[in-house]
Protein backbone atom coordinates (compact mmCIF):
# COMPACT_ATOMS: atom_id res chain seq x y z
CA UNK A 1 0.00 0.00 0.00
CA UNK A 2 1.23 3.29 -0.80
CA UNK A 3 1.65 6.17 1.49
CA UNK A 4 -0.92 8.19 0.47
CA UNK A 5 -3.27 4.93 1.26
CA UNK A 6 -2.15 4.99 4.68
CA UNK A 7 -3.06 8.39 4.55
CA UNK A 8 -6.29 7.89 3.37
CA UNK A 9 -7.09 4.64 5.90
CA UNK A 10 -6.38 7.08 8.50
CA UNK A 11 -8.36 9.74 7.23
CA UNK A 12 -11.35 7.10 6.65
CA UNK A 13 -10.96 4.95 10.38
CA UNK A 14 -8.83 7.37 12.38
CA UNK A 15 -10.04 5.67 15.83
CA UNK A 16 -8.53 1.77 14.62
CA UNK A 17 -5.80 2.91 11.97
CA UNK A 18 -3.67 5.12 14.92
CA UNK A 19 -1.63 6.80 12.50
CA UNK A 20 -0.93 8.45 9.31
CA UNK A 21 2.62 6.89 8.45
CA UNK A 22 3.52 3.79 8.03
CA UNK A 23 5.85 2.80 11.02
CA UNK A 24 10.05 3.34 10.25
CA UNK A 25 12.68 0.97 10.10
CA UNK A 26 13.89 2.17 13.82
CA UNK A 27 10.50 1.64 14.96
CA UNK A 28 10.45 -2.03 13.45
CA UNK A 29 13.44 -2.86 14.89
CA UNK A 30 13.16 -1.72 18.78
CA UNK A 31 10.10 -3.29 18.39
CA UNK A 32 11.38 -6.72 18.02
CA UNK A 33 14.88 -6.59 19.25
CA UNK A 34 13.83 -8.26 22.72
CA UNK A 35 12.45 -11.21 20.56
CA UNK A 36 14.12 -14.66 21.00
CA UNK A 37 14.21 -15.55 17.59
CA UNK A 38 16.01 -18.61 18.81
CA UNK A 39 13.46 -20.29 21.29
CA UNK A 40 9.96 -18.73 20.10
CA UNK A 41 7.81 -21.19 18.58
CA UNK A 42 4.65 -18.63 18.11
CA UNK A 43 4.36 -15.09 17.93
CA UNK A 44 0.91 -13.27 17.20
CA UNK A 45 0.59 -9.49 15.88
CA UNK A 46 -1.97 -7.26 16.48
CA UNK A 47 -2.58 -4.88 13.77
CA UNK A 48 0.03 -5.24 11.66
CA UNK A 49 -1.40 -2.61 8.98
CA UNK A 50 0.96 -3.01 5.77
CA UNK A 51 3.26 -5.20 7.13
CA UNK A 52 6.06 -3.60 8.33
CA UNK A 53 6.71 -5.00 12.00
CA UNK A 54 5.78 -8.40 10.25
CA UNK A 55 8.44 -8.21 7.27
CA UNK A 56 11.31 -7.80 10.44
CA UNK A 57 9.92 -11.03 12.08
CA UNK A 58 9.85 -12.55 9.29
CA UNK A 59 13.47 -11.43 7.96
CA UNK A 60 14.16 -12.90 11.84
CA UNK A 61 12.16 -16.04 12.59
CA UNK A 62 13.58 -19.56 12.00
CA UNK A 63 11.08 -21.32 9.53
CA UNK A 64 9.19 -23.46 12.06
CA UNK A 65 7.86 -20.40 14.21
CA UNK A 66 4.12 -19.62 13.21
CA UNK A 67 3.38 -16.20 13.12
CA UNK A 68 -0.79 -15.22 13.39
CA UNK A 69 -1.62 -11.67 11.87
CA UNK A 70 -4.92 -10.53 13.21
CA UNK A 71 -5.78 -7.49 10.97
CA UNK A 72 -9.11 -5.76 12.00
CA UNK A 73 -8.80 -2.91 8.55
CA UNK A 74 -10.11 -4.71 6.05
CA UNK A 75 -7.92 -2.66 2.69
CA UNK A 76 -5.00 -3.77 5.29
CA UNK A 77 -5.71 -7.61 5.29
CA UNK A 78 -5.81 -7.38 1.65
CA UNK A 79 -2.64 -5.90 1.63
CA UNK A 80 -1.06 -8.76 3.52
CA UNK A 81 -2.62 -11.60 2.23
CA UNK A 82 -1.45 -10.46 -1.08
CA UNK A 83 2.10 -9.64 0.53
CA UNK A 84 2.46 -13.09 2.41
CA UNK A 85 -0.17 -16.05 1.78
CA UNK A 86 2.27 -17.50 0.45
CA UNK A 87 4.95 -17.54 3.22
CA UNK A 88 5.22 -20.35 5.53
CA UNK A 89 4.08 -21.10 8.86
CA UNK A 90 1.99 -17.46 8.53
CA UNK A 91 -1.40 -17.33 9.57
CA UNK A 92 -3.40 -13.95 8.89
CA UNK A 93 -7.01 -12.78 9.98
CA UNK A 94 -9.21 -10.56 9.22
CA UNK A 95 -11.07 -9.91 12.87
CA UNK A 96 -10.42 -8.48 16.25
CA UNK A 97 -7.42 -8.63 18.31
CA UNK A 98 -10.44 -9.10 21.45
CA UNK A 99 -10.86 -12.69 19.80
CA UNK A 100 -6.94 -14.02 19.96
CA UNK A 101 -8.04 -16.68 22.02
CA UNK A 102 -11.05 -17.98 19.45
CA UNK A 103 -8.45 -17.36 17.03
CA UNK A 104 -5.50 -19.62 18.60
CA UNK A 105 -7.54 -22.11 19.85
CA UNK A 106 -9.14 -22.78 16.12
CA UNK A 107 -5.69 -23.19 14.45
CA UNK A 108 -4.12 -25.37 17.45
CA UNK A 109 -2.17 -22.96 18.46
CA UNK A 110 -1.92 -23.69 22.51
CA UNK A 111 -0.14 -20.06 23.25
CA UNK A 112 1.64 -16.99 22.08
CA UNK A 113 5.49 -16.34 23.13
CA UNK A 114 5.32 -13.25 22.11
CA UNK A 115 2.68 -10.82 21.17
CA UNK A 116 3.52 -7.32 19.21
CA UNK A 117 0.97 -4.51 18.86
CA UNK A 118 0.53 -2.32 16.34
CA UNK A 119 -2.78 -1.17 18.22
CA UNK A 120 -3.98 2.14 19.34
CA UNK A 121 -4.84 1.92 22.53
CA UNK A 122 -4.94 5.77 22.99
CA UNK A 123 -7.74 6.31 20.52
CA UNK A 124 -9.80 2.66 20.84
CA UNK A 125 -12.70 2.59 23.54
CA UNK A 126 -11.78 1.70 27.20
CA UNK A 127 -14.05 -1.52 26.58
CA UNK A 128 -11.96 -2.71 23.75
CA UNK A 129 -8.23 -1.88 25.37
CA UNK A 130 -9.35 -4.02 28.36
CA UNK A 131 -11.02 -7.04 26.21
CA UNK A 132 -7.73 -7.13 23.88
CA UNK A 133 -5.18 -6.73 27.69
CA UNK A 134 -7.02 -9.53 29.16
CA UNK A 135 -7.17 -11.79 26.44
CA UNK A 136 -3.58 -11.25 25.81
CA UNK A 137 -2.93 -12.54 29.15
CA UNK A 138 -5.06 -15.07 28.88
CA UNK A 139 -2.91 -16.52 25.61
CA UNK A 140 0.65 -15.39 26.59
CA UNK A 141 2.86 -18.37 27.62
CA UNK A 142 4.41 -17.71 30.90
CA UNK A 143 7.32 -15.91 30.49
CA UNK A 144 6.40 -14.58 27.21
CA UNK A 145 6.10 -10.62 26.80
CA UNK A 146 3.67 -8.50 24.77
CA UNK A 147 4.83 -5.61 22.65
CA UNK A 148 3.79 -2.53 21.62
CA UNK A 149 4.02 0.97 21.03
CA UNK A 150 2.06 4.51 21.81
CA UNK A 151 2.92 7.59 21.03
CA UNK A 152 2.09 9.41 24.39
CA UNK A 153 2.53 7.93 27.87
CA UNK A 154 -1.12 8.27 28.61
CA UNK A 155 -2.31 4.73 28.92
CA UNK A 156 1.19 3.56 30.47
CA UNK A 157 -0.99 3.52 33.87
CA UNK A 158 -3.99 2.02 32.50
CA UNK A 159 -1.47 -0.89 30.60
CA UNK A 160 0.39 -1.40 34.02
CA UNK A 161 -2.98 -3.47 35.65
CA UNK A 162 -2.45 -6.20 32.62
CA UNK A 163 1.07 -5.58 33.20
CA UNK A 164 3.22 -4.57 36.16
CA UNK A 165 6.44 -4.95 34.40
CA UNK A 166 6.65 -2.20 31.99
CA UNK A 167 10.36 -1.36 30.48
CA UNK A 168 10.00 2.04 28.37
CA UNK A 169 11.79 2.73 25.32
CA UNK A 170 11.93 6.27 23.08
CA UNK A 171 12.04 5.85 19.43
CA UNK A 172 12.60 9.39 18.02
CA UNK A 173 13.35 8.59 14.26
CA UNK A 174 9.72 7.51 14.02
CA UNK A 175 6.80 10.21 12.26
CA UNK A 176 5.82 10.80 15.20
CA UNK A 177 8.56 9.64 17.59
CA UNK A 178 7.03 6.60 19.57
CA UNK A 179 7.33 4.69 22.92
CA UNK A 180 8.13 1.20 22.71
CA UNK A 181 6.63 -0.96 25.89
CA UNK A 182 7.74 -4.31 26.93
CA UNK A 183 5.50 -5.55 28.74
CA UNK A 184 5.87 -8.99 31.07
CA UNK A 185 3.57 -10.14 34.26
């Protein structure tokens, strides 16, 4: 998807799409550098938009790790099913991140390592930040860590009752610059 696209997804679902830029390569990388590409056997991604956090897991994952997009924008999900159907071990949806655990559970999938968010959380509704947090926990192994980014502190409190463990990260060659959050119980 172009730029402009972006743009215009922004423009057109503002509260959902988060953002008028595609994320940068900085962004993509702090946002998986605490992955352990070695040991992971499943990582989901929340709103992956065009692809761009996914195309560094993927550059990064050893074959047999399954990755699970869940894609809520439906011009997005296009976008990556044309981009990687064809990849293996890759899993994408078009739904709601609230539903991770329906989602999982249908494609055997008994838990996610790692979870990386694309979401957000600023502009959804409370109600939907709190069914996505505690579904995440309900799916994420012990041990494992969910990822994302925001690009105010604002819901750092709200995030710390799914997650006590919060280490903070400033991105500033990002449009805007961006927090990254690792999160862990």
């Amino acid at each position: 998807m172009r730029k402009f696209s972006f743009i215009y997804q922004y423009i057109t679902n503002p509260r959902t799409v988060g953002a008028i830029w595609p994320s940068s390569k900085f962004l993509s990388k702090k946002m998986v550098d605490g992955i352990d590409f070695k040991k992971v056997k499943y990582i989901v991604e929340y709103g992956p938009g065009t692809g761009v956090f996914t195309k560094k897991i993927l550059e990064k994952r050893s074959e047999n790790t399954v990755i699970m997009l869940i894609e809520n924008n439906e011009e997005f999900y296009k976008i990556l099913k044309k981009k990687y159907n064809k990849q293996r071990n890759i899993i994408i949806i078009h739904g709601s991140a609230e539903h991770v655990q329906q989602y999982l559970l249908e494609y055997g999938i008994p838990y996610a390592d790692y979870i990386v968010s694309g979401l957000p959380f600023a502009s959804l509704p409370n109600s939907v930040s709190k069914g996505i947090l505690s579904n995440t926990l309900k799916v994420l192994k012990t041990g494992g860590e969910f990822v994302t980014f925001q690009y105010t502190k604002v819901k750092i409190p709200f995030m710390r009752n799914y997650f006590p463990n919060i280490t903070l990260k400033r991105e500033l060659r990002n449009l805007p610059p961006a927090y990254v959050l690792q999160c862990k119980l």
